[in-house]
C-alpha atoms as a PDB file:
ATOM      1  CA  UNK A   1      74.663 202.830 -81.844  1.00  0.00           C
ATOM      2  CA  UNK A   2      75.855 201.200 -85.132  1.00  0.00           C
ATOM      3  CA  UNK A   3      74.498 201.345 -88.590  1.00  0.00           C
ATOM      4  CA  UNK A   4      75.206 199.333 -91.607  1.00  0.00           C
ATOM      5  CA  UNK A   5      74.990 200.901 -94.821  1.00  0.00           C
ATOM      6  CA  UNK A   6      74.915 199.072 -97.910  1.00  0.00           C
ATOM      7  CA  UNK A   7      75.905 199.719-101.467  1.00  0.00           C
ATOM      8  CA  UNK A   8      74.946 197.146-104.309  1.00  0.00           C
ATOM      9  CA  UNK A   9      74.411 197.054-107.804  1.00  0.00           C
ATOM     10  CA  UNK A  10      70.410 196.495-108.946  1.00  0.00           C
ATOM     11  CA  UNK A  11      69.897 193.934-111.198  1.00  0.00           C
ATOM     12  CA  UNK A  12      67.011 193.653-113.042  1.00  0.00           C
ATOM     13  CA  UNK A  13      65.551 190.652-111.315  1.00  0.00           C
ATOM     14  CA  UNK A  14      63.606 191.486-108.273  1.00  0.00           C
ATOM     15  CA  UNK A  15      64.150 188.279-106.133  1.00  0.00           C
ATOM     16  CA  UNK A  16      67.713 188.250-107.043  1.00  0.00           C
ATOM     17  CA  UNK A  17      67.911 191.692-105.552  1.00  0.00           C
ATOM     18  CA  UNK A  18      66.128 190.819-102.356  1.00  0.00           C
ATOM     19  CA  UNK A  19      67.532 187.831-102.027  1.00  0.00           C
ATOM     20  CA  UNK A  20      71.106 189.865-101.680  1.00  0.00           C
ATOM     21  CA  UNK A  21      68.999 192.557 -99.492  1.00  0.00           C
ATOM     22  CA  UNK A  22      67.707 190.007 -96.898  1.00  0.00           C
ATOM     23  CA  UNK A  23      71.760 188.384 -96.908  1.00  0.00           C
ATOM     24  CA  UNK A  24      72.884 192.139 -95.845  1.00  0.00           C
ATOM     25  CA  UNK A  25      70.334 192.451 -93.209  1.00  0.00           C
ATOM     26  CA  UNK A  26      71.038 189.169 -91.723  1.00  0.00           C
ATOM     27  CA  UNK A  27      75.038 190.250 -92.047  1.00  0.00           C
ATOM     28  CA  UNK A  28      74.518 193.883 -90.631  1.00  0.00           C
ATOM     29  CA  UNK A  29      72.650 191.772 -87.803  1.00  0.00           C
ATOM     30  CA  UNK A  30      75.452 189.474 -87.377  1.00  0.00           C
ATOM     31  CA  UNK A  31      77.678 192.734 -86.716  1.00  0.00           C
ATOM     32  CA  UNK A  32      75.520 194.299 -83.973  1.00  0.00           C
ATOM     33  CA  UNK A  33      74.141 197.193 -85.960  1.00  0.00           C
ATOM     34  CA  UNK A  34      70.710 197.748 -84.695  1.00  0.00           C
ATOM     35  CA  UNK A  35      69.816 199.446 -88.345  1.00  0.00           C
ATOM     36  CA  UNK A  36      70.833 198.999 -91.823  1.00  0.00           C
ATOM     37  CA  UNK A  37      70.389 201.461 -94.289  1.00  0.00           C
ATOM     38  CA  UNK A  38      69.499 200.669 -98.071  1.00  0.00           C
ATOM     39  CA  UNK A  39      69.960 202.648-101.636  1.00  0.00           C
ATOM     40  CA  UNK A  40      66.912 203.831-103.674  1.00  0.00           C
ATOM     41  CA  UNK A  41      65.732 201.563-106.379  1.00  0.00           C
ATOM     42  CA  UNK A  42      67.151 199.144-104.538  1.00  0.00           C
ATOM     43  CA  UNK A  43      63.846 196.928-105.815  1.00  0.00           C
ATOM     44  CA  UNK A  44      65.083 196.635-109.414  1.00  0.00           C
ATOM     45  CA  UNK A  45      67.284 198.519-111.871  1.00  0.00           C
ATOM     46  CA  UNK A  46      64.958 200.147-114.557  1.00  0.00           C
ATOM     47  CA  UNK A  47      66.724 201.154-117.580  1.00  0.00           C
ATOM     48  CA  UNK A  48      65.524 204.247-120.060  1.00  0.00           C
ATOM     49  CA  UNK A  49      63.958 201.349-122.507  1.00  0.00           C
ATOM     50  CA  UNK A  50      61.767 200.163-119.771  1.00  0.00           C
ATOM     51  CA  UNK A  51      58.175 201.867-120.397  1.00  0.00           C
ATOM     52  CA  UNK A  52      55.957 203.536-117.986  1.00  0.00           C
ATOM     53  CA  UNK A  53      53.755 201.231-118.273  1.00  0.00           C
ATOM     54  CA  UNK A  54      56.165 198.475-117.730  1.00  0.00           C
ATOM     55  CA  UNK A  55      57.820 200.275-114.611  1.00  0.00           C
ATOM     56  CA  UNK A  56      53.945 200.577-113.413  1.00  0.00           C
ATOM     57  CA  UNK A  57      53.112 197.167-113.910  1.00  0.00           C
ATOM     58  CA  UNK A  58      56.378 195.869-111.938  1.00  0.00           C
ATOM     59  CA  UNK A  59      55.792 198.261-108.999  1.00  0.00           C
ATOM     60  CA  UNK A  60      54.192 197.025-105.815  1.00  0.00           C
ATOM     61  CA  UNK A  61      51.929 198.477-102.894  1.00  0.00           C
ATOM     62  CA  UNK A  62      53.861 198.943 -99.469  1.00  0.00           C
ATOM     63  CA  UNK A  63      52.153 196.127 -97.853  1.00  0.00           C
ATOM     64  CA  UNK A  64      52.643 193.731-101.094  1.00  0.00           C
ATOM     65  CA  UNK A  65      55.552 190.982-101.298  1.00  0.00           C
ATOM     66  CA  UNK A  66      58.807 192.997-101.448  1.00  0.00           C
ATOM     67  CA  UNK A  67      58.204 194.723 -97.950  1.00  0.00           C
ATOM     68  CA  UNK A  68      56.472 192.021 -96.184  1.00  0.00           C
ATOM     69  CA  UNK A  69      59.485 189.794 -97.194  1.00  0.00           C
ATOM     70  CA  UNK A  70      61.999 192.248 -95.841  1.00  0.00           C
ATOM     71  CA  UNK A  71      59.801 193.215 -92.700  1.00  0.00           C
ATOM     72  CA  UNK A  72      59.864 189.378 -92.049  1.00  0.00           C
ATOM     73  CA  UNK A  73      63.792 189.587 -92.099  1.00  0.00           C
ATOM     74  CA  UNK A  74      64.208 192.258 -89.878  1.00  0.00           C
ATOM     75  CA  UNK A  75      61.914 190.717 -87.657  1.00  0.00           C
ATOM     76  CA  UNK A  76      64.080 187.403 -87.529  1.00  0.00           C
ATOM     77  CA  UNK A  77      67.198 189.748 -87.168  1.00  0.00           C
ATOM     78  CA  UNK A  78      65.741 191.731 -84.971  1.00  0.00           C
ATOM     79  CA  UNK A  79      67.493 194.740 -86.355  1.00  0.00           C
ATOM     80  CA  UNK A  80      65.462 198.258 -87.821  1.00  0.00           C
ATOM     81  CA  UNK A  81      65.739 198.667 -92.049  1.00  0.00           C
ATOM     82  CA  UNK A  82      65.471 201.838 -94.022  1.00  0.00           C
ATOM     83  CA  UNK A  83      64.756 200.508 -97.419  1.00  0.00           C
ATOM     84  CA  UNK A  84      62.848 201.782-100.919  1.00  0.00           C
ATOM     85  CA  UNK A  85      60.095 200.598-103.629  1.00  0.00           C
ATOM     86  CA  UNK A  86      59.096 201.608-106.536  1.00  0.00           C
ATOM     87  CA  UNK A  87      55.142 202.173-105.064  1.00  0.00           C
ATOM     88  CA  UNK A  88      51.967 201.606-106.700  1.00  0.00           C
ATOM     89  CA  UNK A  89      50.145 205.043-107.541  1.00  0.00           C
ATOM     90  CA  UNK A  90      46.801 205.809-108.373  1.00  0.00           C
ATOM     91  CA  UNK A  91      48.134 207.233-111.762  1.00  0.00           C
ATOM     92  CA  UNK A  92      47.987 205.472-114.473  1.00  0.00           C
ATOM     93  CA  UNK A  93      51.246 204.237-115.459  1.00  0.00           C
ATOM     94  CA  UNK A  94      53.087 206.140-112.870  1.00  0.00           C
ATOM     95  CA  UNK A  95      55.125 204.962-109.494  1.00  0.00           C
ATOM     96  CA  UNK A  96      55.999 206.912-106.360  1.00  0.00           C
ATOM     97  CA  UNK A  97      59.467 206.532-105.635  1.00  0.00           C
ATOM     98  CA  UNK A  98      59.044 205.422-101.430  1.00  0.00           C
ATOM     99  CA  UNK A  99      61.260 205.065 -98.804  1.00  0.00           C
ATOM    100  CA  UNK A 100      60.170 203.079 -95.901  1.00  0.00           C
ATOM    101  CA  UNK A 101      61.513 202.520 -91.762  1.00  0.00           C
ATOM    102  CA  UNK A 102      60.484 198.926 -90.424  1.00  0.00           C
ATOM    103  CA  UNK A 103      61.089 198.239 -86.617  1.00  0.00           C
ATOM    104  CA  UNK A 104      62.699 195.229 -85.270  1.00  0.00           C
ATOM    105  CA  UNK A 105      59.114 193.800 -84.762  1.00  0.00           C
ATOM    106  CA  UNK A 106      58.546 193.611 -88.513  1.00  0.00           C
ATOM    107  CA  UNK A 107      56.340 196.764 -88.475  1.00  0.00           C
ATOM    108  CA  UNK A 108      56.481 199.508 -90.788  1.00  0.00           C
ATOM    109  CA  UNK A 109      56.959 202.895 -88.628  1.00  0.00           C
ATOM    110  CA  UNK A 110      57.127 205.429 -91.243  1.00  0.00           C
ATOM    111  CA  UNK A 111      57.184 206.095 -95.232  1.00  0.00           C
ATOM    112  CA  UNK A 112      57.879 208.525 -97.274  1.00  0.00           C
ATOM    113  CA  UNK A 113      57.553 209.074-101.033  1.00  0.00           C
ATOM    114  CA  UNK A 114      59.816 211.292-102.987  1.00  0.00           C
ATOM    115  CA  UNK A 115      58.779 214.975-103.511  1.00  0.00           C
ATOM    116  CA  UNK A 116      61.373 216.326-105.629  1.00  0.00           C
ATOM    117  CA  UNK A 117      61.553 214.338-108.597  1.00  0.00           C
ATOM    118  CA  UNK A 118      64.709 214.475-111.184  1.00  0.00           C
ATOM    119  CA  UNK A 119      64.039 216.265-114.209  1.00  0.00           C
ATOM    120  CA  UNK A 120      67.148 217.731-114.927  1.00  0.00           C
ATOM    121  CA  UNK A 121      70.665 217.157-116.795  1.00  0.00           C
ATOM    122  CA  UNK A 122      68.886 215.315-118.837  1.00  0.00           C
ATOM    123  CA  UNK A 123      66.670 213.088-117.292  1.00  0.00           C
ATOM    124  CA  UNK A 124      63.150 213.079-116.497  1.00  0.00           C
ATOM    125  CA  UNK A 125      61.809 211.096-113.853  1.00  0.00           C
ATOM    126  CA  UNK A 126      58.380 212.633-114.055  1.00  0.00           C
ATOM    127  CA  UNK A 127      57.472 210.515-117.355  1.00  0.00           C
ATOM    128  CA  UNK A 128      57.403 207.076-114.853  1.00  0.00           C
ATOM    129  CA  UNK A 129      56.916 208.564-111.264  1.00  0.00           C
ATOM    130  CA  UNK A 130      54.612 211.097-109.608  1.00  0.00           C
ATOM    131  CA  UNK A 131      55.983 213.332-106.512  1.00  0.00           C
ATOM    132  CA  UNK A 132      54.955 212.838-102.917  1.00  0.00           C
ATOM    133  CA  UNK A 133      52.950 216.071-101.282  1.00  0.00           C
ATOM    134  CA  UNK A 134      54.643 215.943 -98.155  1.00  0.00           C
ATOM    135  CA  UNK A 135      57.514 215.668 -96.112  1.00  0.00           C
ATOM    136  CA  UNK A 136      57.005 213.036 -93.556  1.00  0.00           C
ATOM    137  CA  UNK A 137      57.823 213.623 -89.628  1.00  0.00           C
ATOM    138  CA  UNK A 138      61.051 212.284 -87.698  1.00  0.00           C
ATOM    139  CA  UNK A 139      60.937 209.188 -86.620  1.00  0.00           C
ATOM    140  CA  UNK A 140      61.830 207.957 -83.356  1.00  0.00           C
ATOM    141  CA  UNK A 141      65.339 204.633 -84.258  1.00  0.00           C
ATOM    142  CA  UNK A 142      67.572 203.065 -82.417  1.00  0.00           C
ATOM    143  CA  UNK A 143      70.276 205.785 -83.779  1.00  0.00           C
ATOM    144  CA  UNK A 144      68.225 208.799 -82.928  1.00  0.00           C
ATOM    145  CA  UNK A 145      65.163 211.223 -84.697  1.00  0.00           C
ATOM    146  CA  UNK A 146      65.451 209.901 -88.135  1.00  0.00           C
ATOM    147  CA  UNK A 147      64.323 212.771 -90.991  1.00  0.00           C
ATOM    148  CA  UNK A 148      63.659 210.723 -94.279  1.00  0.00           C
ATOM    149  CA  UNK A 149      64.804 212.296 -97.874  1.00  0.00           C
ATOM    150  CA  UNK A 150      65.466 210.407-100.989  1.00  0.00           C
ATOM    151  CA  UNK A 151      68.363 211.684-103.714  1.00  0.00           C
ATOM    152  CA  UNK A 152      67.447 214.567-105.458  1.00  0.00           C
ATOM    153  CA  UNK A 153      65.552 215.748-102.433  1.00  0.00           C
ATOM    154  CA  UNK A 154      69.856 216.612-100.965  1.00  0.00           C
ATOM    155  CA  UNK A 155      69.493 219.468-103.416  1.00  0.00           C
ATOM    156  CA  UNK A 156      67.276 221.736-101.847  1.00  0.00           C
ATOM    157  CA  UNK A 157      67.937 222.867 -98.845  1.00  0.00           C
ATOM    158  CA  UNK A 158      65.138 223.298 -97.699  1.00  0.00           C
ATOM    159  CA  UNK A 159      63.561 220.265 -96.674  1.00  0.00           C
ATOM    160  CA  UNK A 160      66.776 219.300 -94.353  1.00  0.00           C
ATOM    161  CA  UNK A 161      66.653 222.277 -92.561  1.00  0.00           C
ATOM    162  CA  UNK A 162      62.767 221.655 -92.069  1.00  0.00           C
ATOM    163  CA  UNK A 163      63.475 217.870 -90.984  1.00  0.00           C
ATOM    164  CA  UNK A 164      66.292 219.430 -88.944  1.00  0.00           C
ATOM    165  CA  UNK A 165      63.953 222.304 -87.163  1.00  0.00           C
ATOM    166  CA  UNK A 166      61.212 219.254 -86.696  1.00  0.00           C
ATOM    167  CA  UNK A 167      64.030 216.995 -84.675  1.00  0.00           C
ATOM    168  CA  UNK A 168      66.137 215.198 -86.982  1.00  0.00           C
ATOM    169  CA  UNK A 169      69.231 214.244 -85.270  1.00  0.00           C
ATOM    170  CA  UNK A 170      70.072 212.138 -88.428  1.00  0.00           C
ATOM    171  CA  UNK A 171      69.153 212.964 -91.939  1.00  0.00           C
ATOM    172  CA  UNK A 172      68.892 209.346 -94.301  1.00  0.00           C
ATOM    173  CA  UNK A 173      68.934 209.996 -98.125  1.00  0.00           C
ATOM    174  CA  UNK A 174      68.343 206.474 -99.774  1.00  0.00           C
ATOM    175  CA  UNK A 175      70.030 207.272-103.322  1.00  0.00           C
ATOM    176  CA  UNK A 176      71.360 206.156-106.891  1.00  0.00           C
ATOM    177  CA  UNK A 177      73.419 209.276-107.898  1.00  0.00           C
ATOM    178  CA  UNK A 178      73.615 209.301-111.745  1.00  0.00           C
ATOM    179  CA  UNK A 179      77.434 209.389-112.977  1.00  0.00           C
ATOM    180  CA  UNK A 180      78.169 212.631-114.800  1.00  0.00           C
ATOM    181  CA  UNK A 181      80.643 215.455-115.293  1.00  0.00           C
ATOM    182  CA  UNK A 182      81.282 217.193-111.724  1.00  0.00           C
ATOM    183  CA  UNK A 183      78.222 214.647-110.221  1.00  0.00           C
ATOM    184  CA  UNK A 184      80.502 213.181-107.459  1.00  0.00           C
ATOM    185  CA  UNK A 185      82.024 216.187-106.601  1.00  0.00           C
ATOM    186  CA  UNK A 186      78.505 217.577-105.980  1.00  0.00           C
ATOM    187  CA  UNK A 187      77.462 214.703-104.334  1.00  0.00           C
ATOM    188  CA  UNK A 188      80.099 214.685-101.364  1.00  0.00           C
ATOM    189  CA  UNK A 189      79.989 218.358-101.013  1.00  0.00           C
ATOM    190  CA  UNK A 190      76.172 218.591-101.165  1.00  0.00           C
ATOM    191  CA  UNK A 191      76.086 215.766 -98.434  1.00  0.00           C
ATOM    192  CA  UNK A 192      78.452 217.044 -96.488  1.00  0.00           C
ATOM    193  CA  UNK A 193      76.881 220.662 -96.235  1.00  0.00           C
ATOM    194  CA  UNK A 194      73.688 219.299 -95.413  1.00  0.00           C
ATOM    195  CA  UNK A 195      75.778 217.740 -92.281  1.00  0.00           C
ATOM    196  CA  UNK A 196      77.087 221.118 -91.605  1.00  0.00           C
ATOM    197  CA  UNK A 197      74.076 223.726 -91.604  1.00  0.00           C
ATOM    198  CA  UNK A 198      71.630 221.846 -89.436  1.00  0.00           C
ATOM    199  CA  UNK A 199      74.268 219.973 -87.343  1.00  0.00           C
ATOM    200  CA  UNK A 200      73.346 216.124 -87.614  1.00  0.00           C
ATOM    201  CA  UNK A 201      74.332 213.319 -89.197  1.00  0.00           C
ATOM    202  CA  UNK A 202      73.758 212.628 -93.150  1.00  0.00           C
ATOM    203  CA  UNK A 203      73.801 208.848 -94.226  1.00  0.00           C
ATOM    204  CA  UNK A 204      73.769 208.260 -97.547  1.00  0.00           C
ATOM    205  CA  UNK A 205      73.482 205.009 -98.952  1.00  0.00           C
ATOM    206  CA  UNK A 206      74.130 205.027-103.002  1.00  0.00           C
ATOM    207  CA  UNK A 207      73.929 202.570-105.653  1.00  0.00           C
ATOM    208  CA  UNK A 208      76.963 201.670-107.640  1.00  0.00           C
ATOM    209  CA  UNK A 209      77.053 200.113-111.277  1.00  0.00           C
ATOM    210  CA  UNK A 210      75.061 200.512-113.648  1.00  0.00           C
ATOM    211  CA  UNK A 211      74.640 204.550-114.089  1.00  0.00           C
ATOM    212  CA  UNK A 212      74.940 205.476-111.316  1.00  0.00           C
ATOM    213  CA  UNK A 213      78.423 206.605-109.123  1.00  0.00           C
ATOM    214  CA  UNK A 214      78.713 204.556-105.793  1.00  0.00           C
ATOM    215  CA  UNK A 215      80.382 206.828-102.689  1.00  0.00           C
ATOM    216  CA  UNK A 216      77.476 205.855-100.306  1.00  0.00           C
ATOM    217  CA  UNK A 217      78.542 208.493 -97.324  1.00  0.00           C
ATOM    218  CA  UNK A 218      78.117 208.955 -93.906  1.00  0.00           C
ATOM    219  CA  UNK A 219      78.904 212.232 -92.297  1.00  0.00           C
ATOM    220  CA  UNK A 220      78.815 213.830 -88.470  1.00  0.00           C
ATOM    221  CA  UNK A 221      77.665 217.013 -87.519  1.00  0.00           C
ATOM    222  CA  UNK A 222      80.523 218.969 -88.238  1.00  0.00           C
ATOM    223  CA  UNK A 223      81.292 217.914 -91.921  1.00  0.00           C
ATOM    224  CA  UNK A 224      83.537 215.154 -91.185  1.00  0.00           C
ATOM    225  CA  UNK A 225      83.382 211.850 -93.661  1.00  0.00           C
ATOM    226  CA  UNK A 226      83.205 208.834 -91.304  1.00  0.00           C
ATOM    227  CA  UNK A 227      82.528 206.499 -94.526  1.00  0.00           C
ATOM    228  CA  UNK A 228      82.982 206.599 -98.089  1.00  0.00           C
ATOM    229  CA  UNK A 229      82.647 203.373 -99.981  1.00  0.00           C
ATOM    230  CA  UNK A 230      84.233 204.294-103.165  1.00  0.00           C
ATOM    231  CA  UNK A 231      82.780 201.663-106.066  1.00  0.00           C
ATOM    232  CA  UNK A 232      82.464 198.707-104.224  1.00  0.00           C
ATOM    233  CA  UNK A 233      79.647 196.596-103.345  1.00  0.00           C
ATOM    234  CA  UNK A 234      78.979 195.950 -99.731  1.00  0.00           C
ATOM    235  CA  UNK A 235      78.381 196.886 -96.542  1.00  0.00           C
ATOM    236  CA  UNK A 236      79.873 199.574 -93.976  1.00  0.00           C
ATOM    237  CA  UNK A 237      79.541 200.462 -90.619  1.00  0.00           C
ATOM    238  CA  UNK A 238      79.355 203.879 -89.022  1.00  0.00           C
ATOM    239  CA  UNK A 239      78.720 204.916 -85.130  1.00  0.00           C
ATOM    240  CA  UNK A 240      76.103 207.340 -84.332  1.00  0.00           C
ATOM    241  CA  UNK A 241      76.853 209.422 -80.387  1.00  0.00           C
ATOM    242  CA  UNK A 242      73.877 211.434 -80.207  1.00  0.00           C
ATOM    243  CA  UNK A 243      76.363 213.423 -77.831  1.00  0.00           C
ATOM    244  CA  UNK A 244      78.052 214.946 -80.809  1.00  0.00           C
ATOM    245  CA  UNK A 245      74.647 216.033 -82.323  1.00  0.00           C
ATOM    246  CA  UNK A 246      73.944 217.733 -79.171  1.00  0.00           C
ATOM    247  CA  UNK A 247      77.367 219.427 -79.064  1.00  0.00           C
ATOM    248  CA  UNK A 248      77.662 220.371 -82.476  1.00  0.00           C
ATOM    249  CA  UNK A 249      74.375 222.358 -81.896  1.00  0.00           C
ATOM    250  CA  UNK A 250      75.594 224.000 -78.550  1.00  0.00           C
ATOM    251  CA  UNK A 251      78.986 225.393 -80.346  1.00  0.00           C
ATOM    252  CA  UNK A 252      77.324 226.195 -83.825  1.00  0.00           C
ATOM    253  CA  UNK A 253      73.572 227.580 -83.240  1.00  0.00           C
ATOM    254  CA  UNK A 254      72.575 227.345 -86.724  1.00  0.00           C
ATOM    255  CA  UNK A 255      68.808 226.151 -85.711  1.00  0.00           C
ATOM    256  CA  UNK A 256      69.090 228.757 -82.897  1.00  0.00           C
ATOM    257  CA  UNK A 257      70.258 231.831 -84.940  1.00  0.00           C
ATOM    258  CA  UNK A 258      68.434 231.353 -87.823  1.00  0.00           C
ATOM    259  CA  UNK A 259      66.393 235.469 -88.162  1.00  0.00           C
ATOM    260  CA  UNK A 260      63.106 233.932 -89.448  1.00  0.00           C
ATOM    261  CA  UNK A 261      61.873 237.488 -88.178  1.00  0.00           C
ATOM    262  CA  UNK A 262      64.104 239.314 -91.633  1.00  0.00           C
ATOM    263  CA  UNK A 263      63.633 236.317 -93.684  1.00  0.00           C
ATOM    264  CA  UNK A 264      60.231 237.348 -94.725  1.00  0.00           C
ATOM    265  CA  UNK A 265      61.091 241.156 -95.719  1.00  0.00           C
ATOM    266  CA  UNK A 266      62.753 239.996 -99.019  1.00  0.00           C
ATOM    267  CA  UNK A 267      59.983 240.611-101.425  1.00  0.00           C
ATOM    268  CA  UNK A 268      59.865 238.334-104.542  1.00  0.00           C
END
């Protein structure tokens, strides 16, 4: 089972950019994957000029022209997309950041909005976005039980292991990793543990340019990097055996040893 994971620079201009995402879906098509795998924000870059209100006004609902343009394409490809939208809220002059799954009939299968929202090293995401209030189920792909996270959501532990408990064979982080001192060295270690403590895959498409570092990643159940596309803009392919997921688990019972029994005693 193939995937095709793409890293691209935003532009400002939303057509432009999904006129270049509907080109990679038809190409990851073209190359027999039977998903392809986007960054977040991959809807528009918004700088720190850009306004709440602006950001707000820009933003669309999940069944508005953005998603209904790329459900049409993967219909036509007949291929499955993970992709992401800045998502009209009921808060005034605030977005969800949303990741979405559509099927290869054009059908949305699953979404999730971002709980864990970056307000740290200096940014605050909070003054344009408000948080999810749940983690969404696995979903059911053509590369296995799919656990949804977006970006910041790799740093807390957490809500992998709970998407790994619930089924996730293969954990997809839609991301646009902000450049900064020690930031890529976190990001391939934080993705790569992630991998290793709940024994699945971790695919993590980044955006590149701009502010943010590239290295979109995909990893196997044992820590290994299968993919790591540097700076460049593009696409890359990665296998997914299911086998491995199954073995990795068998040799190195994380799930299975886990004393949720003692866990509890620890008083805070």
């Amino acid at each position: 089972m193939k995937v095709g994971i793409v890293q691209f620079k935003a532009s400002v201009n939303k057509q432009k950019n999904l006129d270049k995402i509907t080109s990679y879906i038809s190409k990851a098509a073209s190359k027999n994957a039977t998903i392809c795998a986007f960054p977040e924000f991959m809807m528009f870059y918004t700088n720190s000029s850009q306004s709440a209100k602006q950001l707000a006004n820009e933003s669309e609902s999940i069944t508005g022209n953005f998603v209904s343009q790329i459900c049409k394409s993967a219909k036509e490809n007949q291929i499955q997309v993970i992709g992401t939208i800045y998502e009209k809220s009921r808060k005034k002059d605030r977005v969800y950041d949303t990741s979405f799954i559509v099927d290869t009939s054009g059908k949305i299968i699953s979404t999730y909005r971002k709980i864990h929202l970056y307000d740290a090293l200096g940014f605050r995401e909070s003054d344009k976005m408000t948080p999810g209030s749940k983690i969404e189920k696995p979903v059911n792909t053509s590369i296995g039980k799919v656990g949804m996270m977006i970006c910041y959501d790799l740093r807390f532990p957490e809500m992998s292991r709970s998407l790994a408990i619930a089924g996730s064979e293969v954990l997809i982080a839609p991301s646009a990793w902000v450049k900064g001192k020690s930031k890529e060295e976190h990001w391939i270690t934080i993705n790569k543990t992630r991998a290793i403590e709940n024994g699945c895959y971790v695919i993590a498409p980044d955006q590149t340019g701009n502010i943010y570092c590239g290295r979109s990643l995909a990893i196997d159940p044992y820590g290994k990097i299968l993919l790591d596309m540097k700076k460049k803009e593009g696409i890359g392919f990665v296998d997914i055996d299911l086998n491995l997921v199954e073995e990795t688990r068998k040799v190195l019972p994380l799930l299975q040893n886990r004393r949720t029994d003692v866990y509890s005693t620890l008083k805070i």
